[in-house]
N, C-alpha and C. Protein backbone atom coordinates (compact mmCIF):
# COMPACT_ATOMS: atom_id res chain seq x y z
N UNK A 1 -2.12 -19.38 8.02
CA UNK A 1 -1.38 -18.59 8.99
C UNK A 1 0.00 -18.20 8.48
N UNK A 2 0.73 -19.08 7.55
CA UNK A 2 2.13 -18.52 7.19
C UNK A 2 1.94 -17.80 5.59
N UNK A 3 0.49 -17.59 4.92
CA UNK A 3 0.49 -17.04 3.85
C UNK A 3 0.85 -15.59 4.34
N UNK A 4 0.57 -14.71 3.00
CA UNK A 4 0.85 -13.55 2.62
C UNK A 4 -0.50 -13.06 2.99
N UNK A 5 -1.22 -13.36 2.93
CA UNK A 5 -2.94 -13.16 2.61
C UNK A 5 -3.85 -13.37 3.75
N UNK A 6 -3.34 -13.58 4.78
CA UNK A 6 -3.89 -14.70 6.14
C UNK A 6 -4.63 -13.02 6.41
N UNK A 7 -6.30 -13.16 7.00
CA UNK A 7 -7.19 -12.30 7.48
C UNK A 7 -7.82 -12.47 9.18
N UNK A 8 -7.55 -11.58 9.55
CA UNK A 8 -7.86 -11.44 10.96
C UNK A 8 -8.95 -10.50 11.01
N UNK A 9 -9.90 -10.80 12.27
CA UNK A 9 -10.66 -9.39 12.83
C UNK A 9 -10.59 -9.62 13.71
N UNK A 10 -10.59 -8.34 15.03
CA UNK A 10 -10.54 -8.04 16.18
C UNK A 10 -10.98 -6.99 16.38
N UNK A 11 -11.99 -7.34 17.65
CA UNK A 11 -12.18 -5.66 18.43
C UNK A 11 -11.25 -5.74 19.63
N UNK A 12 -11.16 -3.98 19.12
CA UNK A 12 -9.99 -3.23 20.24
C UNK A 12 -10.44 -2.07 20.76
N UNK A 13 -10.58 -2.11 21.96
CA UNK A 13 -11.25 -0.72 22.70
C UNK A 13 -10.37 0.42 22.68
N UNK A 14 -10.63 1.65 21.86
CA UNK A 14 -9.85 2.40 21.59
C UNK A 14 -9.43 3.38 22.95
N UNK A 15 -10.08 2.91 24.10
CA UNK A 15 -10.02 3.71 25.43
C UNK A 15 -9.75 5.25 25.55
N UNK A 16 -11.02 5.90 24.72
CA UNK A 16 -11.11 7.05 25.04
C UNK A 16 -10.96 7.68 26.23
N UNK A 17 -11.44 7.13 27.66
CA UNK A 17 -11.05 7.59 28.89
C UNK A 17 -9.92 7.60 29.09
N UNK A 18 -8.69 7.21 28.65
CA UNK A 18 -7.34 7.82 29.20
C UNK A 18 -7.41 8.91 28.14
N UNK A 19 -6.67 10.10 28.61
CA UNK A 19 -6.45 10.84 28.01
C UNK A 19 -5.27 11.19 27.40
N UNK A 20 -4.12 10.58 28.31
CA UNK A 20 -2.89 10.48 28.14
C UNK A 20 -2.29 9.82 27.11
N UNK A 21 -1.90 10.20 25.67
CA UNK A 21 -2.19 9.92 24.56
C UNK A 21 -1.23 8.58 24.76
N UNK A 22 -0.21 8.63 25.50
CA UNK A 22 1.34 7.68 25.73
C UNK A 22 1.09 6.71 26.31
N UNK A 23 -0.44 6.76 27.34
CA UNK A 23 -0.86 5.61 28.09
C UNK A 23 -2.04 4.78 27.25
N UNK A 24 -2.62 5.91 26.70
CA UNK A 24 -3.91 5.35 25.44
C UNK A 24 -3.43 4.31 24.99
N UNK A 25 -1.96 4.88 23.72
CA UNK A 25 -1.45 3.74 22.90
C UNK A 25 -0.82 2.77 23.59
N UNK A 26 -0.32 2.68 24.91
CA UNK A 26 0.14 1.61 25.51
C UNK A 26 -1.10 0.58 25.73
N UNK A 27 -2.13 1.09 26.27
CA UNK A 27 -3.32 0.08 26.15
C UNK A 27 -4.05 -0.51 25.04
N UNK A 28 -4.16 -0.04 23.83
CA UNK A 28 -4.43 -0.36 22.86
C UNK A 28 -3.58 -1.18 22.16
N UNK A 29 -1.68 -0.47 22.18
CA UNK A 29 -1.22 -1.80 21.79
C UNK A 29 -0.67 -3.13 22.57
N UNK A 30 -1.38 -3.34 23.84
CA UNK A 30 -1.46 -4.04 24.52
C UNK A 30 -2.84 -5.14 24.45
N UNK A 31 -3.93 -4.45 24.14
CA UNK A 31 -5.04 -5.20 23.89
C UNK A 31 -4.47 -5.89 22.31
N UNK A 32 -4.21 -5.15 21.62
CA UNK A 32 -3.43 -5.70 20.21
C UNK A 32 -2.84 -6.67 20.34
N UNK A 33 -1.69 -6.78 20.97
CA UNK A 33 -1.16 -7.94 21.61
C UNK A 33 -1.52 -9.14 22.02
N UNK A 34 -2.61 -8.80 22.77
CA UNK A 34 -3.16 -10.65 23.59
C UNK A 34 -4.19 -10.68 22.18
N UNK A 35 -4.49 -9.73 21.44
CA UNK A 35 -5.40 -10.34 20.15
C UNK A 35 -4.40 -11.25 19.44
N UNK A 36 -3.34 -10.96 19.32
CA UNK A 36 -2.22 -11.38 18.04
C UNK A 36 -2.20 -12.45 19.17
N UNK A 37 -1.74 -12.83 19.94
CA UNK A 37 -1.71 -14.00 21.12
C UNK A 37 -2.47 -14.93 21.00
N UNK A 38 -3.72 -14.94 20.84
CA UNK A 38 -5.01 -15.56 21.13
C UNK A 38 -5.21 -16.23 19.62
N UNK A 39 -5.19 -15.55 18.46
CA UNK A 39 -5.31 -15.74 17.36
C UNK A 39 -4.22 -16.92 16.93
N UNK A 40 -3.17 -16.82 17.32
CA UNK A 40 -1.88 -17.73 16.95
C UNK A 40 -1.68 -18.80 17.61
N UNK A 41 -2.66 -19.24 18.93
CA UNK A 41 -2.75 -20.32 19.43
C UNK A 41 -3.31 -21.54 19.17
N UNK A 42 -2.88 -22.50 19.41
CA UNK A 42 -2.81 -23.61 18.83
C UNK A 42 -4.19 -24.18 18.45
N UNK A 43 -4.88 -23.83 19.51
CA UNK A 43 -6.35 -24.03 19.75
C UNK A 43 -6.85 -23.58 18.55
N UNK A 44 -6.77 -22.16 18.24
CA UNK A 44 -7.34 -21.60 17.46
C UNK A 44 -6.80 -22.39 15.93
N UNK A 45 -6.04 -23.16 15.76
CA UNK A 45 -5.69 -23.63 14.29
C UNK A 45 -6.61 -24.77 13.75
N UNK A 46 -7.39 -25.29 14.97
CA UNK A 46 -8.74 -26.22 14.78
C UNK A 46 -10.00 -25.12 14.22
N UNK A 47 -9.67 -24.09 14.29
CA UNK A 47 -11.08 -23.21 13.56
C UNK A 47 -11.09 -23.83 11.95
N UNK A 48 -12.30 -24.27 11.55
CA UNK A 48 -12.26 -24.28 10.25
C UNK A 48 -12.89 -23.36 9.29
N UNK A 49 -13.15 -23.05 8.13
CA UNK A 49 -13.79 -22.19 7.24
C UNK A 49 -14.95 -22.34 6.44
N UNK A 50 -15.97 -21.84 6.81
CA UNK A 50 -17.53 -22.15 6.16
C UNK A 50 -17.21 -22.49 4.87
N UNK A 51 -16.59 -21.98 3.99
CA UNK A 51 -16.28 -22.17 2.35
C UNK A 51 -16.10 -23.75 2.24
N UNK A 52 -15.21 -24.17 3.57
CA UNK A 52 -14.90 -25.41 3.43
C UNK A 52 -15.53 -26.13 3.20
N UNK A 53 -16.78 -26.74 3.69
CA UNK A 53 -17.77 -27.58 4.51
C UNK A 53 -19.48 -27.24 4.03
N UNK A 54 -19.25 -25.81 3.51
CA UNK A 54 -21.31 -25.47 2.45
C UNK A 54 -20.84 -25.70 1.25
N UNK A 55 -21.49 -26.15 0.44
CA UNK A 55 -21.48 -25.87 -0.96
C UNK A 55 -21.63 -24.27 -0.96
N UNK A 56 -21.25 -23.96 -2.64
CA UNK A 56 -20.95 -22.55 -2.69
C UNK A 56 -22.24 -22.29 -3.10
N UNK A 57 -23.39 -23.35 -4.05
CA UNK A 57 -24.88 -22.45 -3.72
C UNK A 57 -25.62 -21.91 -2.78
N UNK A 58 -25.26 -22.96 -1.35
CA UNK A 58 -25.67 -22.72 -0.39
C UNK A 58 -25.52 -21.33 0.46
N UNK A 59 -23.92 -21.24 0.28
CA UNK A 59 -23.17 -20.06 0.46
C UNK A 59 -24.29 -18.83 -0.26
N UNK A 60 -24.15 -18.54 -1.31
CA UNK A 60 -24.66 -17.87 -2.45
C UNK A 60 -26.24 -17.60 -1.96
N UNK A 61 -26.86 -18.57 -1.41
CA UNK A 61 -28.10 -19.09 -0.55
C UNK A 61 -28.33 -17.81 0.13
N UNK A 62 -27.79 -17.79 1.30
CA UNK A 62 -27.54 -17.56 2.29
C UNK A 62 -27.47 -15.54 2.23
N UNK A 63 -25.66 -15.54 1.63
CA UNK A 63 -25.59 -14.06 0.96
C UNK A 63 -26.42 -13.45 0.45
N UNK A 64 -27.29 -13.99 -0.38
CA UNK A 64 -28.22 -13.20 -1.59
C UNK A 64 -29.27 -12.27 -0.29
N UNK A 65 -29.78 -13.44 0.47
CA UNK A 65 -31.06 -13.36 1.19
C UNK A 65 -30.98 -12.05 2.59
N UNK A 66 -29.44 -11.80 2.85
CA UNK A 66 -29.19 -10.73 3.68
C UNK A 66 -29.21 -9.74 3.53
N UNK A 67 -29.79 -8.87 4.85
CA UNK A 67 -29.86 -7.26 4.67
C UNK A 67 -29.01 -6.81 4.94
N UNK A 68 -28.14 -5.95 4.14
CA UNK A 68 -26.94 -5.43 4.44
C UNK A 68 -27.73 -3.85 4.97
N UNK A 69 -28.90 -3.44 4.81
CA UNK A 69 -28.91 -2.30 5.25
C UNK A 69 -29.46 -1.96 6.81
N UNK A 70 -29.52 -3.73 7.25
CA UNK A 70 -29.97 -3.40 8.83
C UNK A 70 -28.80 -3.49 9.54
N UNK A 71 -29.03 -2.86 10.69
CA UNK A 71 -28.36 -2.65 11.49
C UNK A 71 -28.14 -3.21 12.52
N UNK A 72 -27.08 -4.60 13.14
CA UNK A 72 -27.85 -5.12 14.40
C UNK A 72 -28.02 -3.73 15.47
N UNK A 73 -28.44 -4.99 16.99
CA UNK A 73 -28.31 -4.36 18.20
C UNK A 73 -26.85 -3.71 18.78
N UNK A 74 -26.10 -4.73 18.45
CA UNK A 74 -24.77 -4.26 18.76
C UNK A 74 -23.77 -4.75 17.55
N UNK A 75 -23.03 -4.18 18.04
CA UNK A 75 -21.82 -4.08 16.75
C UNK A 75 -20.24 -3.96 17.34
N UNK A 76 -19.25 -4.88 17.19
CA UNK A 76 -17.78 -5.20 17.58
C UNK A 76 -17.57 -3.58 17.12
N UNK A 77 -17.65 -2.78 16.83
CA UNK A 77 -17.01 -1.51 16.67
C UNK A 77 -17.60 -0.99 15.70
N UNK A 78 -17.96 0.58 15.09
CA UNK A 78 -17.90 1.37 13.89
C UNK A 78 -16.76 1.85 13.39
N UNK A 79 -15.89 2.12 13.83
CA UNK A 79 -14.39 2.42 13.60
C UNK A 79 -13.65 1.19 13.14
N UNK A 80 -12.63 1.19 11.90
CA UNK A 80 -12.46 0.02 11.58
C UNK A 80 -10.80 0.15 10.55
N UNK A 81 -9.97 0.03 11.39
CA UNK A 81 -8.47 -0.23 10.63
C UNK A 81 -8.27 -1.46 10.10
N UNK A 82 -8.05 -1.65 8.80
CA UNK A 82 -7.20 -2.60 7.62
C UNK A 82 -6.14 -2.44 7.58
N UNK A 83 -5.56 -3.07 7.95
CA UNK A 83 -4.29 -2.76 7.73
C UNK A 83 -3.40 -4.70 6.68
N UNK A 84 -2.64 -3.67 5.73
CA UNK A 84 -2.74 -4.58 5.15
C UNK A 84 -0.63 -4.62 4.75
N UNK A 85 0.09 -5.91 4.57
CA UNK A 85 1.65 -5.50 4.42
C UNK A 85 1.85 -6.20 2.83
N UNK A 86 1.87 -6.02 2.20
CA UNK A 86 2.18 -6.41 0.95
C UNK A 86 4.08 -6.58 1.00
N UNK A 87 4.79 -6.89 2.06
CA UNK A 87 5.68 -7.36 1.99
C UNK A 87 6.89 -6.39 1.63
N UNK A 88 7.86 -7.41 1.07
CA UNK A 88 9.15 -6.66 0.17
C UNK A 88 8.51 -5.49 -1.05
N UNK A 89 9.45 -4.36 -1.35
CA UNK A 89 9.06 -3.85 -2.29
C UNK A 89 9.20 -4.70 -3.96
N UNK A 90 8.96 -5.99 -3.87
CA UNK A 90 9.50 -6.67 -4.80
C UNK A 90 8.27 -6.72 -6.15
N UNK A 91 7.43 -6.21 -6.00
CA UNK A 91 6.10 -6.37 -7.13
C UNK A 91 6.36 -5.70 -8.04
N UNK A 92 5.59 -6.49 -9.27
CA UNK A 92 5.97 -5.63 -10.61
C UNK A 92 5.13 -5.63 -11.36
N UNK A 93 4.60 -4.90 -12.20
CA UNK A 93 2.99 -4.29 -12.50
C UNK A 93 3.50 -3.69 -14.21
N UNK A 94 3.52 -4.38 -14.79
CA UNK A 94 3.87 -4.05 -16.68
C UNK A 94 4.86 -3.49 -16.86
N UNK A 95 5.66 -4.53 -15.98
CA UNK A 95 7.10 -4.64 -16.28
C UNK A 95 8.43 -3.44 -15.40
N UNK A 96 7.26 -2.90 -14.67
CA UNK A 96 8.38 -1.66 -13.86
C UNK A 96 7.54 -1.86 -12.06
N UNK A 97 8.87 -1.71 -11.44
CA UNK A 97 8.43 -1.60 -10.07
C UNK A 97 7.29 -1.02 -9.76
N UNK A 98 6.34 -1.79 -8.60
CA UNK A 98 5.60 -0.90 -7.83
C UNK A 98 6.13 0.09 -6.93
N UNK A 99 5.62 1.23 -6.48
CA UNK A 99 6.55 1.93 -5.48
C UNK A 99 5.60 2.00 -4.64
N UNK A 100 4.41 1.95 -4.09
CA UNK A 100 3.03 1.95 -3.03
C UNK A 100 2.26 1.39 -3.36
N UNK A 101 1.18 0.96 -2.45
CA UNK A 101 -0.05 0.36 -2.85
C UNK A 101 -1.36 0.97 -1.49
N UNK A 102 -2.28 0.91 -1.85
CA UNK A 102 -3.41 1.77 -0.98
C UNK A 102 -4.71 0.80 -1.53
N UNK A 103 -5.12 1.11 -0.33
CA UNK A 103 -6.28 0.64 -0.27
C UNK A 103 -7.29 1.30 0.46
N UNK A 104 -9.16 1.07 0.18
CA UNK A 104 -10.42 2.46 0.58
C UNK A 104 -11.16 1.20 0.89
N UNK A 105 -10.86 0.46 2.44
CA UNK A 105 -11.83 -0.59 3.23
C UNK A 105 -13.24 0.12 3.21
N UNK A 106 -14.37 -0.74 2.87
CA UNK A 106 -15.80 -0.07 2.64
C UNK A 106 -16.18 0.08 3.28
N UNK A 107 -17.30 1.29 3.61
CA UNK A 107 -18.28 1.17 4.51
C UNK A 107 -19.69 0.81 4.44
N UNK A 108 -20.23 0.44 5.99
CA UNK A 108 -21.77 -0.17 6.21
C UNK A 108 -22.52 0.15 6.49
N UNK A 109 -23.53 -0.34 7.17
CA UNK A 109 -24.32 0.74 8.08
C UNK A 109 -23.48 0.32 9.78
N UNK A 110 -22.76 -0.92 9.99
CA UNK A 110 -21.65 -1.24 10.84
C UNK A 110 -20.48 -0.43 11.28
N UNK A 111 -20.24 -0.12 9.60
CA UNK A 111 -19.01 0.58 9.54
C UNK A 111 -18.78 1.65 8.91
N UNK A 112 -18.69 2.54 9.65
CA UNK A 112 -19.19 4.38 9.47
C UNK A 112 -17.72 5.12 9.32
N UNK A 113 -16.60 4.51 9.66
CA UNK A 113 -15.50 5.25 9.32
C UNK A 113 -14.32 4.22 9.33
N UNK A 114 -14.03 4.14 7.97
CA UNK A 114 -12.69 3.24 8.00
C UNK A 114 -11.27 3.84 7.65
N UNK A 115 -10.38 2.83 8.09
CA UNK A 115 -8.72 3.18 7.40
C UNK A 115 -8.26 2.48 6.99
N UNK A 116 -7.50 2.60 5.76
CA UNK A 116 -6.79 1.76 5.14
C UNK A 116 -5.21 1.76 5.70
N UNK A 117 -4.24 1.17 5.65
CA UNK A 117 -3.26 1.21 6.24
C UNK A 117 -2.38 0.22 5.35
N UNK A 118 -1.54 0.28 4.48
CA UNK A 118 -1.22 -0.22 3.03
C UNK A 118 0.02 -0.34 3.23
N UNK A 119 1.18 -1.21 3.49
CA UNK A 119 2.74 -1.20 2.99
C UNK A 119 3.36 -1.81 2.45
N UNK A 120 4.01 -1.16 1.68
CA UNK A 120 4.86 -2.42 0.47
C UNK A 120 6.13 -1.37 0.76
N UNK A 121 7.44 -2.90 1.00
CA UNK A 121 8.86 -2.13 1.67
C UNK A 121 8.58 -1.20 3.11
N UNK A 122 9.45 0.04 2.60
CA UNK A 122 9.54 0.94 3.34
C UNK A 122 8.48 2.29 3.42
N UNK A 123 7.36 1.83 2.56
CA UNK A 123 6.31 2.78 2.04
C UNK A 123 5.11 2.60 2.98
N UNK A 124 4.38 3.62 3.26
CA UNK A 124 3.48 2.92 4.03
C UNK A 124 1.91 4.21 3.55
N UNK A 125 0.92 3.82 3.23
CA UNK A 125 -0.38 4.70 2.43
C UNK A 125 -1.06 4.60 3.47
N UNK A 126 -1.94 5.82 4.09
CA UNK A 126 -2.81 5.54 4.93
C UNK A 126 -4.11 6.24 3.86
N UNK A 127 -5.52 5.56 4.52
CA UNK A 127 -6.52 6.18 3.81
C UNK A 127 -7.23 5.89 5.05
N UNK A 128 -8.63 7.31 4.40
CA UNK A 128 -9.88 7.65 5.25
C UNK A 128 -10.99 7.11 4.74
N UNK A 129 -12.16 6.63 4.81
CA UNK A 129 -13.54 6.42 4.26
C UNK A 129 -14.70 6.82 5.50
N UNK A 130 -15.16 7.70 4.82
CA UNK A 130 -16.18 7.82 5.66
C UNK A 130 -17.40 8.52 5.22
N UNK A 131 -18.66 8.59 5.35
CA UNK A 131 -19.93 9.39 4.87
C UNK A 131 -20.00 10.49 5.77
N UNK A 132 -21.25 11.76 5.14
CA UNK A 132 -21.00 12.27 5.29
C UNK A 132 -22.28 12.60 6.64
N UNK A 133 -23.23 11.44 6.64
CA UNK A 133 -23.92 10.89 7.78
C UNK A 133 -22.71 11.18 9.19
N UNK A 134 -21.70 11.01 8.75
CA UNK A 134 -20.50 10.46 9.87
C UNK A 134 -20.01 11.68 10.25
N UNK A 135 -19.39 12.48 9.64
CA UNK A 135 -18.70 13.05 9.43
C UNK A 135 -18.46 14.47 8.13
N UNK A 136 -18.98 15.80 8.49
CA UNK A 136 -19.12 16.35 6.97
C UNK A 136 -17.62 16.64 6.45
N UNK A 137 -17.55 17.71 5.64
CA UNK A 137 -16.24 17.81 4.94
C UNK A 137 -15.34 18.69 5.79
N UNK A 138 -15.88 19.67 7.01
CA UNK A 138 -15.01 20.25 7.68
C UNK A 138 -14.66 19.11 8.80
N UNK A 139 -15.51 18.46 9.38
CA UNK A 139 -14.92 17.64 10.37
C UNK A 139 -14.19 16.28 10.11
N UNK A 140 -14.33 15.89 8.54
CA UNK A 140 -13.65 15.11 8.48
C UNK A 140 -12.32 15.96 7.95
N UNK A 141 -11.82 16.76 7.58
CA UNK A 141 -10.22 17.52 7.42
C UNK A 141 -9.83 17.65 8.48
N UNK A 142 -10.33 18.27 9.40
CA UNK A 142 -9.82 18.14 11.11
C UNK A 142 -9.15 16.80 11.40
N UNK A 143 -10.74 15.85 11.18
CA UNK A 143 -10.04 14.58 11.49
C UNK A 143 -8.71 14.06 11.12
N UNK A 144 -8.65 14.55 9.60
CA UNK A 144 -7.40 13.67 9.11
C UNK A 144 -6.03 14.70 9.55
N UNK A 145 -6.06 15.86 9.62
CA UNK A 145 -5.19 16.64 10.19
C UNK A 145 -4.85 16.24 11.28
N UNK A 146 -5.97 15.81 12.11
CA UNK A 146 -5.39 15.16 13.12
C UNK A 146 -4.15 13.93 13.70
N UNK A 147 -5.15 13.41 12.51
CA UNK A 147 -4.71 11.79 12.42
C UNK A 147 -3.25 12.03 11.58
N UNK A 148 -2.63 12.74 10.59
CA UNK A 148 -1.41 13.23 10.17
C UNK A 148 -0.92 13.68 11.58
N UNK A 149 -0.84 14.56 11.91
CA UNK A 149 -0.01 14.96 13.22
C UNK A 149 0.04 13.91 13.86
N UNK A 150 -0.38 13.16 14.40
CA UNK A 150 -0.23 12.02 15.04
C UNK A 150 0.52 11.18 14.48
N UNK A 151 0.68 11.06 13.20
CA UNK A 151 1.65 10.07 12.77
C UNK A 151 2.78 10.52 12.28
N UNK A 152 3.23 11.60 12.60
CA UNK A 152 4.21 12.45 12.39
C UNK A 152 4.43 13.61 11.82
N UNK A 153 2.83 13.80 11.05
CA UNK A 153 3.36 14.64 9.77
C UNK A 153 3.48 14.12 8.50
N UNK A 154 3.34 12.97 8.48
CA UNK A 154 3.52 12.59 7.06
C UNK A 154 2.19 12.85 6.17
C-alpha cells in the first residue's frame, strides 16, 4: 500500500443516464471515492496474495490451462482506465532525464476498449486501445476527439 507500484481494480459505473456532463463526473468521482475508501481500510490489509501461499508451478498450473478467448456471462466492465503515476519527474534512462512515459493497457475479449493514463511530474500521456470489432477508424477519431475536448484540448 505505501509502494510506488501498489495495483488496484475497481468497477465504476460510468452513469450514462445523467446527461449533465458536471453531474456525470460528480458521480463517478464520487463512486471513485468510496472505491479509494474501501480499498484503504483496515479490513482490507488482511487480503492476502495467491503468489503468496501456491507454489509458482501450481500457479503456472492453473494459467497455462485457461481460455483467454471465452467470454464469461458477465463482466465488471469492457471499458477500462489504467491509470498509472510514475511520481517525481526524477527518472533517468542512459544517463539523461525522462520527460513522459505512456503506456497501451491490453485488450480481451473482457476488454474491448482501454486507456492508458501515464504521469511522470507535471506530464501527463493519455492513450486509446481498441479493435476494430469495437470501434472502426472513423468512430474511433471521433472518439478520441472527443475524449481531447473533454480534457481540454490537450
Amino acid at each position: 500500500a505505501t509502494g510506488r507500484n501498489a495495483y488496484r481494480s475497481v468497477g465504476v459505473a460510468l452513469r450514462p443516464d445523467l446527461r449533465d456532463t458536471a453531474e456525470r463526473a460528480a458521480a463517478i468521482a464520487a463512486e471513485l471515492d468510496l472505491r479509494r475508501r474501501r480499498v484503504t481500510h483496515p479490513a482490507m490489509a488482511v487480503r492476502s496474495r495467491t503468489e503468496d501461499h501456491v507454489p509458482a508451478p501450481l500457479l503456472r498450473f492453473g494459467t497455462d490451462r485457461t481460455d483467454l478467448s471465452v467470454v464469461p456471462p458477465t463482466v465488471t466492465g469492457n471499458t477500462v482506465v489504467s491509470s498509472v503515476n510514475r511520481g517525481s519527474a526524477d527518472l533517468v534512462l542512459g544517463g539523461a532525464a525522462v520527460r513522459f512515459t505512456a503506456g497501451y493497457p491490453s485488450l480481451s475479449p473482457v476488454m474491448a476498449l482501454t486507456h492508458g493514463v501515464h504521469g511522470l511530474g507535471d506530464t501527463v500521456a493519455v492513450s486509446v486501445t481498441t479493435s476494430p470489432d469495437v470501434l472502426d477508424d472513423a468512430a474511433l477519431d471521433r472518439y478520441v476527439e472527443l475524449l481531447r475536448a473533454s480534457l481540454g484540448g490537450l
